[in-house]
N, C-alpha and C. Protein backbone atom coordinates (compact mmCIF):
# COMPACT_ATOMS: atom_id res chain seq x y z
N UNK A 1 0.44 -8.16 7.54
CA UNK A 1 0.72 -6.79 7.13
C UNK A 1 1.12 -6.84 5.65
N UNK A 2 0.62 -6.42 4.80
CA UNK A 2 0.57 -6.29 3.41
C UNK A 2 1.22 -4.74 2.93
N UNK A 3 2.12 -4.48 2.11
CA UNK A 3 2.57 -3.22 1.53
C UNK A 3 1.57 -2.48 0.91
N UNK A 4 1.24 -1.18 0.94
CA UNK A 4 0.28 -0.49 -0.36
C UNK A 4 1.29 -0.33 -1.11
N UNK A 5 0.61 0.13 -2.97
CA UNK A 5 1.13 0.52 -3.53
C UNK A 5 2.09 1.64 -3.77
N UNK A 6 3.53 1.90 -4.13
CA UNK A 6 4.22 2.90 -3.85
C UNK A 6 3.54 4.49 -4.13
N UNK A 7 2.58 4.14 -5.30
CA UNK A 7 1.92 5.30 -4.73
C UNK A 7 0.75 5.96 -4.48
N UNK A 8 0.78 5.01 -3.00
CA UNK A 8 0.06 5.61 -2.20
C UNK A 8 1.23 6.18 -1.14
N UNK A 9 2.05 5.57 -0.97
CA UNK A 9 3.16 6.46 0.01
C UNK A 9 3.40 8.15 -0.25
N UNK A 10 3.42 8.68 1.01
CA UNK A 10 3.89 10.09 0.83
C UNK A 10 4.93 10.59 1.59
N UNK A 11 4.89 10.45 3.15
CA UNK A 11 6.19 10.46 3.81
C UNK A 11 7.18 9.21 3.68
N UNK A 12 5.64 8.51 4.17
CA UNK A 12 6.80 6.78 4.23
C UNK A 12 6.04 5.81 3.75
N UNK A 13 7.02 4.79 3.53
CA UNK A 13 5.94 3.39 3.02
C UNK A 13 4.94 3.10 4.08
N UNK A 14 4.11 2.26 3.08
CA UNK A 14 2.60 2.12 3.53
C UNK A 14 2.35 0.71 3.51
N UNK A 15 1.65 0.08 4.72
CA UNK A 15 1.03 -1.29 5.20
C UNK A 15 0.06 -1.08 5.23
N UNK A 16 -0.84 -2.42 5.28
CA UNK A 16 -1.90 -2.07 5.70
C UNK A 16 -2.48 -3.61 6.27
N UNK A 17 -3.34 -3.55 7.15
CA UNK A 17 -3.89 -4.62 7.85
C UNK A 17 -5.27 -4.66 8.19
N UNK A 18 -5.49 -6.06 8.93
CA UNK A 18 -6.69 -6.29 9.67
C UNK A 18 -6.55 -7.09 10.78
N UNK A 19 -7.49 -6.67 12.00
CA UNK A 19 -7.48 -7.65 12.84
C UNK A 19 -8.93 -7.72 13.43
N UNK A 20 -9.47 -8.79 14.14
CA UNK A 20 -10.63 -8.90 14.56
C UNK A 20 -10.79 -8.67 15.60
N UNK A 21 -10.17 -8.87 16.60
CA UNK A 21 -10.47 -7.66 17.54
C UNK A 21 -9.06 -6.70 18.09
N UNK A 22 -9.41 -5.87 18.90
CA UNK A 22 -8.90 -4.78 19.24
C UNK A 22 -7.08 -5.22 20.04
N UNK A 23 -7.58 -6.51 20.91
CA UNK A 23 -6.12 -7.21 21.32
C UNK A 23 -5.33 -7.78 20.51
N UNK A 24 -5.46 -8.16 19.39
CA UNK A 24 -5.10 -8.70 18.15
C UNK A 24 -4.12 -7.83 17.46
N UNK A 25 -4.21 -5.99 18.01
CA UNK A 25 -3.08 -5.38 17.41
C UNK A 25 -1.83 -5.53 18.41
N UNK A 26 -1.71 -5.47 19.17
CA UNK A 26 -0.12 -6.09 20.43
C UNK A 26 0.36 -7.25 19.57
N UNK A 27 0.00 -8.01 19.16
CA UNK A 27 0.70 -9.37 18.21
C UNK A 27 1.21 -9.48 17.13
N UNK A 28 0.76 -7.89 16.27
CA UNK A 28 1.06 -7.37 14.79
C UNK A 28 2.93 -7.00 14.84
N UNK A 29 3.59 -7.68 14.12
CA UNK A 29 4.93 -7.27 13.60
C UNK A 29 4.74 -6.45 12.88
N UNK A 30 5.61 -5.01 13.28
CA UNK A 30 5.84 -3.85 12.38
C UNK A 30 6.83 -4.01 11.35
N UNK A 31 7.08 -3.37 10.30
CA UNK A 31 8.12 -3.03 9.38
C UNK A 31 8.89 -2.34 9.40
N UNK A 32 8.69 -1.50 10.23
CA UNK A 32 9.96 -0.42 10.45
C UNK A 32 10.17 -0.51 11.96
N UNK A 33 11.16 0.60 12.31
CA UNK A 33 10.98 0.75 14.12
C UNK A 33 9.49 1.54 14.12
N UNK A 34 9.80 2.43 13.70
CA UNK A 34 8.78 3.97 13.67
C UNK A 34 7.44 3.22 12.97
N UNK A 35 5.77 3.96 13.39
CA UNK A 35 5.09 3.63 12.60
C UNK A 35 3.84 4.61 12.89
N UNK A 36 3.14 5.25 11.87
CA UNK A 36 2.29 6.28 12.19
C UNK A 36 1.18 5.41 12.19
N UNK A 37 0.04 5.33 12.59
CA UNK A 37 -0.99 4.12 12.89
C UNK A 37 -2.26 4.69 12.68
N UNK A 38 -3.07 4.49 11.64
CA UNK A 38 -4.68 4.95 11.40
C UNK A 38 -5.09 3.95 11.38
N UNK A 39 -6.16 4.08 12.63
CA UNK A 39 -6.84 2.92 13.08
C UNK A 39 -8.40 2.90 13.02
N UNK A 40 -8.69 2.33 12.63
CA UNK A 40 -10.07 2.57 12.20
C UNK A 40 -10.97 1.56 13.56
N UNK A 41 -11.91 1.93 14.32
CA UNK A 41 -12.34 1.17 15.26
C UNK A 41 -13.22 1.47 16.14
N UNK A 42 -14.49 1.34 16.47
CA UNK A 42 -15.69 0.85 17.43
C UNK A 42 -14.32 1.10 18.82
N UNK A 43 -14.22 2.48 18.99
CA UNK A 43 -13.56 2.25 20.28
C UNK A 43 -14.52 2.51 21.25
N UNK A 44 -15.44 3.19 20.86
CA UNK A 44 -16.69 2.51 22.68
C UNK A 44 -17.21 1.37 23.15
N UNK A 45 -16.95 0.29 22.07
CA UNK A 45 -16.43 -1.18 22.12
C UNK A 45 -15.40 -1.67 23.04
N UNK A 46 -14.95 -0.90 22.91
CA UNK A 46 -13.57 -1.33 23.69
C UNK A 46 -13.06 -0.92 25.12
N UNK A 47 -12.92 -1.92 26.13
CA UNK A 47 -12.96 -1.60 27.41
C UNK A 47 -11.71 -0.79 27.47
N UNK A 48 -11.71 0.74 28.06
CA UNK A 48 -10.46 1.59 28.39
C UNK A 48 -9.42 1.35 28.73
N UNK A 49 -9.43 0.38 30.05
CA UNK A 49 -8.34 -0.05 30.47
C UNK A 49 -7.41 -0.92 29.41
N UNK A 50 -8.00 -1.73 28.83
CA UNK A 50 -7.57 -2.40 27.74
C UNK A 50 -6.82 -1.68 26.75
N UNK A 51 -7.55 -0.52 26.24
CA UNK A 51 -7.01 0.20 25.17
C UNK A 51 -5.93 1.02 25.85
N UNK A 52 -5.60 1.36 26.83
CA UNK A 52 -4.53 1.81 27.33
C UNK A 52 -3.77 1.52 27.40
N UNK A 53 -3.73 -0.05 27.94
CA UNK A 53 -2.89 -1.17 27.91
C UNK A 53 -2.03 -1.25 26.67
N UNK A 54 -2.86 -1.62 25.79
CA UNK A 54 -2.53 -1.91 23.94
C UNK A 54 -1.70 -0.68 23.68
N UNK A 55 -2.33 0.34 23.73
CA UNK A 55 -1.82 1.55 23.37
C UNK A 55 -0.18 1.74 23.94
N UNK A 56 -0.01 1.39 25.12
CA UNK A 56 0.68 1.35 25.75
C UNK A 56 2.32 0.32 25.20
N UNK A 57 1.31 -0.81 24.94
CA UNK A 57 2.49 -1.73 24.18
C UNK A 57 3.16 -0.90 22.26
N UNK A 58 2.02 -0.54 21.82
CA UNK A 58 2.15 -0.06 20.97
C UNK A 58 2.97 0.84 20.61
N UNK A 59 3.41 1.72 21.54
CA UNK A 59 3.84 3.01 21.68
C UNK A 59 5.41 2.22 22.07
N UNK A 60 5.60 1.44 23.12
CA UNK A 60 6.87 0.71 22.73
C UNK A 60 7.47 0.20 21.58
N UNK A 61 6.79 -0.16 21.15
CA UNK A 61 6.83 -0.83 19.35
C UNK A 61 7.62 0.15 18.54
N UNK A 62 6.98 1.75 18.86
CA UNK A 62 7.22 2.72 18.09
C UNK A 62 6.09 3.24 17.73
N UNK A 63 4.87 3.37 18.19
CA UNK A 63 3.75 4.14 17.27
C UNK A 63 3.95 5.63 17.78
N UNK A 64 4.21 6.33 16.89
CA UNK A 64 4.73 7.75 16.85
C UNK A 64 3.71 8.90 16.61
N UNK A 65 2.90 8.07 15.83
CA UNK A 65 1.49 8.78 15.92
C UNK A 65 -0.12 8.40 15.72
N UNK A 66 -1.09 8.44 16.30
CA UNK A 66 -2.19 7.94 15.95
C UNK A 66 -2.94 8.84 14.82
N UNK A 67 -3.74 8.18 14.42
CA UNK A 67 -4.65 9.13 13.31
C UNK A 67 -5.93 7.62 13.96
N UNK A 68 -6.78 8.13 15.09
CA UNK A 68 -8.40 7.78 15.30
C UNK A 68 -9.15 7.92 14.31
N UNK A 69 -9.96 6.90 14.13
CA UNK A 69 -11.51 6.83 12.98
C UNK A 69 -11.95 5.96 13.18
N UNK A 70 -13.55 6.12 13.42
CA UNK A 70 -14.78 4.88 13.72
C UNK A 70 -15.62 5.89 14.94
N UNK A 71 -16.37 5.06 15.35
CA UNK A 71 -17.31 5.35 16.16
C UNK A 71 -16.63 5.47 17.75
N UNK A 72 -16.75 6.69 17.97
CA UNK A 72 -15.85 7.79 19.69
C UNK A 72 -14.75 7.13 19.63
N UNK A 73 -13.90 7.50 18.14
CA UNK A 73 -12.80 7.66 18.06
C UNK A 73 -12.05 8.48 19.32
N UNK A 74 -12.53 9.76 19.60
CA UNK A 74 -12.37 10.59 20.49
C UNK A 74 -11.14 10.21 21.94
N UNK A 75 -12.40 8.84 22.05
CA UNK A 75 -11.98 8.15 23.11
C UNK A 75 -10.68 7.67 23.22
N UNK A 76 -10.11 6.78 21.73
CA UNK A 76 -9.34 6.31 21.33
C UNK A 76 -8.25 7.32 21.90
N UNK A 77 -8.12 8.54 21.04
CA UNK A 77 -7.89 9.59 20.94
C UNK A 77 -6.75 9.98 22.36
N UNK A 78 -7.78 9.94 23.23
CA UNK A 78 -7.38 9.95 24.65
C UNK A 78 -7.05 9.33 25.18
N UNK A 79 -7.07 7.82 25.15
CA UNK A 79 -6.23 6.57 25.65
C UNK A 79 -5.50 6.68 25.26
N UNK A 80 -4.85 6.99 24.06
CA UNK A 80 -3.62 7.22 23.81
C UNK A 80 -2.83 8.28 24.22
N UNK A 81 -3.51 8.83 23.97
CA UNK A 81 -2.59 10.20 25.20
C UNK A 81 -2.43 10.10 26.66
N UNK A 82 -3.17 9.55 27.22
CA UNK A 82 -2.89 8.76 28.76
C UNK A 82 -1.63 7.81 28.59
N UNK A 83 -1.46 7.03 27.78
CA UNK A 83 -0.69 5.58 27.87
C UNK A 83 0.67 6.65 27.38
N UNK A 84 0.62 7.81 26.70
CA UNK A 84 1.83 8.23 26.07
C UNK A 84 2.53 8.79 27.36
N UNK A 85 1.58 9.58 27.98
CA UNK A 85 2.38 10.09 29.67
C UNK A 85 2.66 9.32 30.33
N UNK A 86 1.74 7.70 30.62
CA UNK A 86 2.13 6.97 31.50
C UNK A 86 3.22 6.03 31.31
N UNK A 87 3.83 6.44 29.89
CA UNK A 87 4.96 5.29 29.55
C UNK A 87 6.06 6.28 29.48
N UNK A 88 5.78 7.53 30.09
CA UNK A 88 6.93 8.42 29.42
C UNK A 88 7.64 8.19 28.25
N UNK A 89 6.77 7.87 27.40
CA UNK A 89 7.20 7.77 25.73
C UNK A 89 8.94 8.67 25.34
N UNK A 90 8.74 10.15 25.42
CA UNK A 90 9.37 10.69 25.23
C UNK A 90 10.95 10.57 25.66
N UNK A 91 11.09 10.33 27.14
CA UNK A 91 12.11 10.04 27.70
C UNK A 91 12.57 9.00 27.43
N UNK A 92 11.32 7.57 27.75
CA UNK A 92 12.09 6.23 27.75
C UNK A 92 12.09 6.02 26.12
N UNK A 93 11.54 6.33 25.01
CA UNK A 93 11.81 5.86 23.58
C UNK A 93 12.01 6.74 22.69
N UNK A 94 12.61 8.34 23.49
CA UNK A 94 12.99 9.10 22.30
C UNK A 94 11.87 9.88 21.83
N UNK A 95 11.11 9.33 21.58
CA UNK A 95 9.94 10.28 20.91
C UNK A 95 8.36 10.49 21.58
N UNK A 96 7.43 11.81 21.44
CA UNK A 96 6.19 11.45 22.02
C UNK A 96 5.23 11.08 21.13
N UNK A 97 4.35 10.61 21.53
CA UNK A 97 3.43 10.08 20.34
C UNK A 97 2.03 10.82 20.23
N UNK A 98 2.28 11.40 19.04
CA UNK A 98 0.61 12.37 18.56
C UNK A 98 -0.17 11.64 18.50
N UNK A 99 -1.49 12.74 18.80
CA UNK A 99 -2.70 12.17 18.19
C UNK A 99 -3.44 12.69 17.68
N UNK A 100 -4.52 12.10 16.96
CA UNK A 100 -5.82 13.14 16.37
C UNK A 100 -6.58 12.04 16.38
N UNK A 101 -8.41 13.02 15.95
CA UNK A 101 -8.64 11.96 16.07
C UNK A 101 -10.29 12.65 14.83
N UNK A 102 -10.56 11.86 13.82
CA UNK A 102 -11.26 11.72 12.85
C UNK A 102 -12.56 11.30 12.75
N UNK A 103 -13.88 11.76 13.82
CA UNK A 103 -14.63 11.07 13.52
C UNK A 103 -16.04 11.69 12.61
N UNK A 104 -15.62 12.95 12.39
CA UNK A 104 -15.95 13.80 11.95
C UNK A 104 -15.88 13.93 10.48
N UNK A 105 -15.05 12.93 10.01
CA UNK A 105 -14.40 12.38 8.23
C UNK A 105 -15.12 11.22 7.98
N UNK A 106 -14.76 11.27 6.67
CA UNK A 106 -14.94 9.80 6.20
C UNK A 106 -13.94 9.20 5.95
N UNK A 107 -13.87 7.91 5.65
CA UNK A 107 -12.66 6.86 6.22
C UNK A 107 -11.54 7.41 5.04
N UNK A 108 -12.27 7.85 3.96
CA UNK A 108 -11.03 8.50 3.17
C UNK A 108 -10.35 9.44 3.41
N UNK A 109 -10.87 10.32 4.04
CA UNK A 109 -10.58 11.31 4.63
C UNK A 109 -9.40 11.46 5.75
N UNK A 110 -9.96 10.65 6.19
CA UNK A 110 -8.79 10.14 7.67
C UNK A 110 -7.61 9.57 7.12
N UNK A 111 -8.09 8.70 6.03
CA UNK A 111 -6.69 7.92 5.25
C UNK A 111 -5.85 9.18 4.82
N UNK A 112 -6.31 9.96 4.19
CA UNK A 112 -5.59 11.11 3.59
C UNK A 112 -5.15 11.68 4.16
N UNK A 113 -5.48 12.00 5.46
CA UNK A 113 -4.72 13.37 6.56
C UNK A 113 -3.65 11.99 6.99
N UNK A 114 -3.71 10.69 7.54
CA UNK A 114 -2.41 10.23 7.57
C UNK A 114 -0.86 9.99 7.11
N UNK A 115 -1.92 9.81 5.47
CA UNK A 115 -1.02 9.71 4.55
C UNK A 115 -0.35 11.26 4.15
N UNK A 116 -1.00 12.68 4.53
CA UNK A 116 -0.18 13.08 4.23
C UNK A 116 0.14 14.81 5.35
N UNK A 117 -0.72 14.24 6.35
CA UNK A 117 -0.47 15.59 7.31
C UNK A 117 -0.11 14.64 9.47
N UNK A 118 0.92 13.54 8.92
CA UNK A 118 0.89 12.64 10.43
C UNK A 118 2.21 13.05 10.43
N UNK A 119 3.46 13.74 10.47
CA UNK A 119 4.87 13.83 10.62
C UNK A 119 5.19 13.38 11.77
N UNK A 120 6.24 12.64 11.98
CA UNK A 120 7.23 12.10 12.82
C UNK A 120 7.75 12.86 13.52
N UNK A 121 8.44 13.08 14.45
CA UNK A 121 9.86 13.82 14.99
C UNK A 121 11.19 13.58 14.05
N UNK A 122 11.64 14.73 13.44
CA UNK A 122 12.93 14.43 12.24
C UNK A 122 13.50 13.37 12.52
N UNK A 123 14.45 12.60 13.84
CA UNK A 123 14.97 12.06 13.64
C UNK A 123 14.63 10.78 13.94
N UNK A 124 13.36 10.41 14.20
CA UNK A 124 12.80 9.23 13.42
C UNK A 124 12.27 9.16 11.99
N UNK A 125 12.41 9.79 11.34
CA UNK A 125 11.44 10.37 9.95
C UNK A 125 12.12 8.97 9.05
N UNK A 126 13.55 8.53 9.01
CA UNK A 126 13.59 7.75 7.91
C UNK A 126 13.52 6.08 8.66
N UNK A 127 12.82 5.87 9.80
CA UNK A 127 12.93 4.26 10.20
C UNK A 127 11.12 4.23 10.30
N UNK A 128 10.35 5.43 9.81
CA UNK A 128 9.22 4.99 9.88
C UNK A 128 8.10 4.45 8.84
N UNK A 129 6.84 4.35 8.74
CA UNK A 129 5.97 4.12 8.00
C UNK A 129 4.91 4.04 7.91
N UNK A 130 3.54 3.93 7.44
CA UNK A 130 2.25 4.18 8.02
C UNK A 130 1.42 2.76 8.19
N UNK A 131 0.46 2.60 8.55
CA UNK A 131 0.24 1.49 8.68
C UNK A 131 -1.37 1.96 9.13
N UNK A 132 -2.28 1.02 7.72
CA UNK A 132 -3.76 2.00 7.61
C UNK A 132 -4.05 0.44 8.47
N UNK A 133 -4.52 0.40 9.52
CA UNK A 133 -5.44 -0.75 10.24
C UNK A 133 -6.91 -0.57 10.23
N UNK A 134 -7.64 -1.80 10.40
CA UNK A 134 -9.06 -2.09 10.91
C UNK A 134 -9.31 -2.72 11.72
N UNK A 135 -10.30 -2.62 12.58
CA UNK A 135 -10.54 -3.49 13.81
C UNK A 135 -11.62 -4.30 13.34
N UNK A 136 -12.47 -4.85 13.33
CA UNK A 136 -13.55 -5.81 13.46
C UNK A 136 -14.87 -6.09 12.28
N UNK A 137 -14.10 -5.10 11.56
CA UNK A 137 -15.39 -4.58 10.58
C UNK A 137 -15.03 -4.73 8.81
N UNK A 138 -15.82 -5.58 8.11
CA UNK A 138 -15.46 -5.59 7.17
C UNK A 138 -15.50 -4.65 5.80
N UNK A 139 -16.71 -4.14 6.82
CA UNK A 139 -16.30 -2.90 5.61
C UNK A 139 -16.07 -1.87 5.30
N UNK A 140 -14.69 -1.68 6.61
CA UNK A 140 -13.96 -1.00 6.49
C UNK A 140 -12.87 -1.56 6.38
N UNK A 141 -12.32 -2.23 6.35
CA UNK A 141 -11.20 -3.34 5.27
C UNK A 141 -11.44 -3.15 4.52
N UNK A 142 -12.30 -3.52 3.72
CA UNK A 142 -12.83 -3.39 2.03
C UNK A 142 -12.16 -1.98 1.52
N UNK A 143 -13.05 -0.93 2.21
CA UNK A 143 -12.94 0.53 2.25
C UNK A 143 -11.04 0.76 1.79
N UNK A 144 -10.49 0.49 2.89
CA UNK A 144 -9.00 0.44 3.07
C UNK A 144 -8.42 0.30 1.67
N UNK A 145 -8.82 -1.04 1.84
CA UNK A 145 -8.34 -1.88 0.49
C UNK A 145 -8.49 -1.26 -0.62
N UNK A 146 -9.87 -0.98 -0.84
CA UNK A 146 -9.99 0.27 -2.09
C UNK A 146 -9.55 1.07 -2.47
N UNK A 147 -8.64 1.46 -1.13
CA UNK A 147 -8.01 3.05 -1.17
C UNK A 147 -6.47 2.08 -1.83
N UNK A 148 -5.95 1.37 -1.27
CA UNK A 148 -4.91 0.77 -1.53
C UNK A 148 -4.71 -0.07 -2.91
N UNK A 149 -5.84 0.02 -3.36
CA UNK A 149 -6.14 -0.45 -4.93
C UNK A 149 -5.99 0.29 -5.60
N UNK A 150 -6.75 1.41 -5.66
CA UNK A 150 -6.81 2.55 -6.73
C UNK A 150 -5.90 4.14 -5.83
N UNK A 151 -4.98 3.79 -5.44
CA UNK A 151 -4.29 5.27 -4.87
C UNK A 151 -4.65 6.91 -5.53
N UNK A 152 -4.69 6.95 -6.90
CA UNK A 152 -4.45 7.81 -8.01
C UNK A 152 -6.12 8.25 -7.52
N UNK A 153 -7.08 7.50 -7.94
CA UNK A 153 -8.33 7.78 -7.55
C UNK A 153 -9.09 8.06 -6.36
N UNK A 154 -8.63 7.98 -5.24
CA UNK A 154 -8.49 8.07 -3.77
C UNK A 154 -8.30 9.57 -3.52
N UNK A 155 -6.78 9.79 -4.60
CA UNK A 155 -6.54 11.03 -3.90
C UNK A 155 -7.29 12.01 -4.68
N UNK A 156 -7.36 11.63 -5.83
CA UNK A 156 -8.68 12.51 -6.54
C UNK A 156 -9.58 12.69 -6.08
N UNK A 157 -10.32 11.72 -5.36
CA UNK A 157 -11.98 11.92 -4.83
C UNK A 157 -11.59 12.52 -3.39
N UNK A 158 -10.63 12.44 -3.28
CA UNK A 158 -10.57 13.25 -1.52
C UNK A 158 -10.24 14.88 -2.36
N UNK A 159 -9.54 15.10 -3.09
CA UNK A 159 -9.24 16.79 -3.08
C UNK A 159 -10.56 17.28 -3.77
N UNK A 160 -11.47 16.15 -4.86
CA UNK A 160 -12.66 17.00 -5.49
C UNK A 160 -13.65 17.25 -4.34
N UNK A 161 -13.45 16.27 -3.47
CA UNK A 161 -14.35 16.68 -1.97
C UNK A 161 -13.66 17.52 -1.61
N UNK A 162 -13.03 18.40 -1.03
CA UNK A 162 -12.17 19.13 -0.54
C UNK A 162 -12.50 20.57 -0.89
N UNK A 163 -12.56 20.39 -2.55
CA UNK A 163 -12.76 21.63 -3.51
C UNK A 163 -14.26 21.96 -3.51
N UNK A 164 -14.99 20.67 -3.29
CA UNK A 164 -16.47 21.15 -3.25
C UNK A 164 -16.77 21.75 -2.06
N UNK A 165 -16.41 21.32 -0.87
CA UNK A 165 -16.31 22.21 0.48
C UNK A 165 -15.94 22.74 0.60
N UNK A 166 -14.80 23.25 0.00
CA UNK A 166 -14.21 25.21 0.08
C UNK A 166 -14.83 26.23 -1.02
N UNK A 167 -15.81 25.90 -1.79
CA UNK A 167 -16.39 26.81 -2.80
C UNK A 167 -17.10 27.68 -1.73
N UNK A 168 -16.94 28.98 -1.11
CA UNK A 168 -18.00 29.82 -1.22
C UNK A 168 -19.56 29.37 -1.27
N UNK A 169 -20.03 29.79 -0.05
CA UNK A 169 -21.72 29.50 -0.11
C UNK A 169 -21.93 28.05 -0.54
N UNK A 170 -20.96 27.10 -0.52
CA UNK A 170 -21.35 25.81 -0.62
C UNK A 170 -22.40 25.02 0.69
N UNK A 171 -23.05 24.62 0.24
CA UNK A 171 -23.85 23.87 1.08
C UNK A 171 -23.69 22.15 0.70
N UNK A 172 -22.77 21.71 0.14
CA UNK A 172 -22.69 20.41 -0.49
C UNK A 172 -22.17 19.51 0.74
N UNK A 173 -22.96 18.65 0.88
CA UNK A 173 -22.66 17.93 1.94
C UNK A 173 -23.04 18.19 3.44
N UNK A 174 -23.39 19.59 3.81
CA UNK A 174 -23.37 19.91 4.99
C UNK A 174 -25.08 19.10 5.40
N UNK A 175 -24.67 18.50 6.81
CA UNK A 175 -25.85 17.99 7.43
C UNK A 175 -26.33 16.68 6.86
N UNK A 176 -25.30 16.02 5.72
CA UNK A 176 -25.86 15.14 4.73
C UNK A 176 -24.35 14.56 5.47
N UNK A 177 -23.26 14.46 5.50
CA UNK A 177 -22.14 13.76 5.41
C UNK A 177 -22.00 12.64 6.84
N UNK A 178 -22.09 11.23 5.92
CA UNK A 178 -21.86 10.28 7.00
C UNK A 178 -20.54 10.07 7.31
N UNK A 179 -19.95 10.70 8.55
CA UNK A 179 -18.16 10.77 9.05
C UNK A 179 -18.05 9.24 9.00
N UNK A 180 -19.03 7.80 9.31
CA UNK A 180 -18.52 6.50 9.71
C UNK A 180 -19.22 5.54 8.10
N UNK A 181 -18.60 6.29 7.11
CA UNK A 181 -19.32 5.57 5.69
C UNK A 181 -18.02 5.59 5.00
């Protein structure tokens, strides 16, 4: 687990990682208690039960919120919301754990709504932090990394995308935009 640059932080400090496969995140030491988790990942790869499982450990750990991205994220999406009822998150650790899920973005995109639309429950807000993961794929590490290299430029190219899709009669991008690029 590696720090991003301070600024890339917006609620809370920022990690960021890799692992090669999907069981490989249960073994990851967090930095805080609290941790908002954008996970980038081939979850139709991934056998359900399994990801429930994980999800499941995870959510003990403290994952407070997911932010899904990769290919039927969706799915992701929903294993986590199963494992959050079946652990009674709320009762047994205080807090429930959100989700969303991004497959519809591009990986910057998803980075950006973590980094700055994933809120906590207040009174976990100051033991948490975000933590941008990858599962299996290198180039979306790379991707990550890029974002965690150049922060300043990241958030630029996500709001000039932003601004080009809210112009009125824009057609920029529509039917052209790869959500898993």
């Amino acid at each position: 687990m590696k720090p991003a640059p301070k600024e890339l932080s917006t609620m809370y400090p920022v990690f960021r990682c890799d692992v090669s496969k999907f069981h490989d995140l249960k073994e990851l030491e967090f930095p805080t208690r609290y941790f908002v988790l954008f996970l980038a990942a081939d979850y139709n790869s991934i056998d359900q039960e399994e990801m429930i499982a994980i999800a499941s450990e995870l959510i003990a750990k403290g994952n407070a919120y997911l932010c899904a991205w990769g290919e039927d994220c969706g799915i992701g999406d929903t294993n986590w919301d199963i494992a959050a009822v079946e652990t009674e998150s709320e009762k047994k650790y205080g807090f429930f754990t959100m989700t969303t899920w991004h497959e519809d973005e591009t990986i910057e995109g998803g980075v950006w709504f973590a980094l700055n639309c994933a809120p906590v429950d207040q009174h976990i807000w100051n033991e948490t932090s975000i933590i941008l993961a990858s599962v299996g794929n290198e180039t979306w590490k790379n991707q990550i990394q890029a974002i965690c290299d150049d922060p300043v430029g990241f958030s630029q190219r996500v709001l000039e995308e932003e601004e080009k899709l809210s112009q009125p009669g824009s057609s920029h991008n529509v039917g052209k935009r790869s959500p898993l690029s």
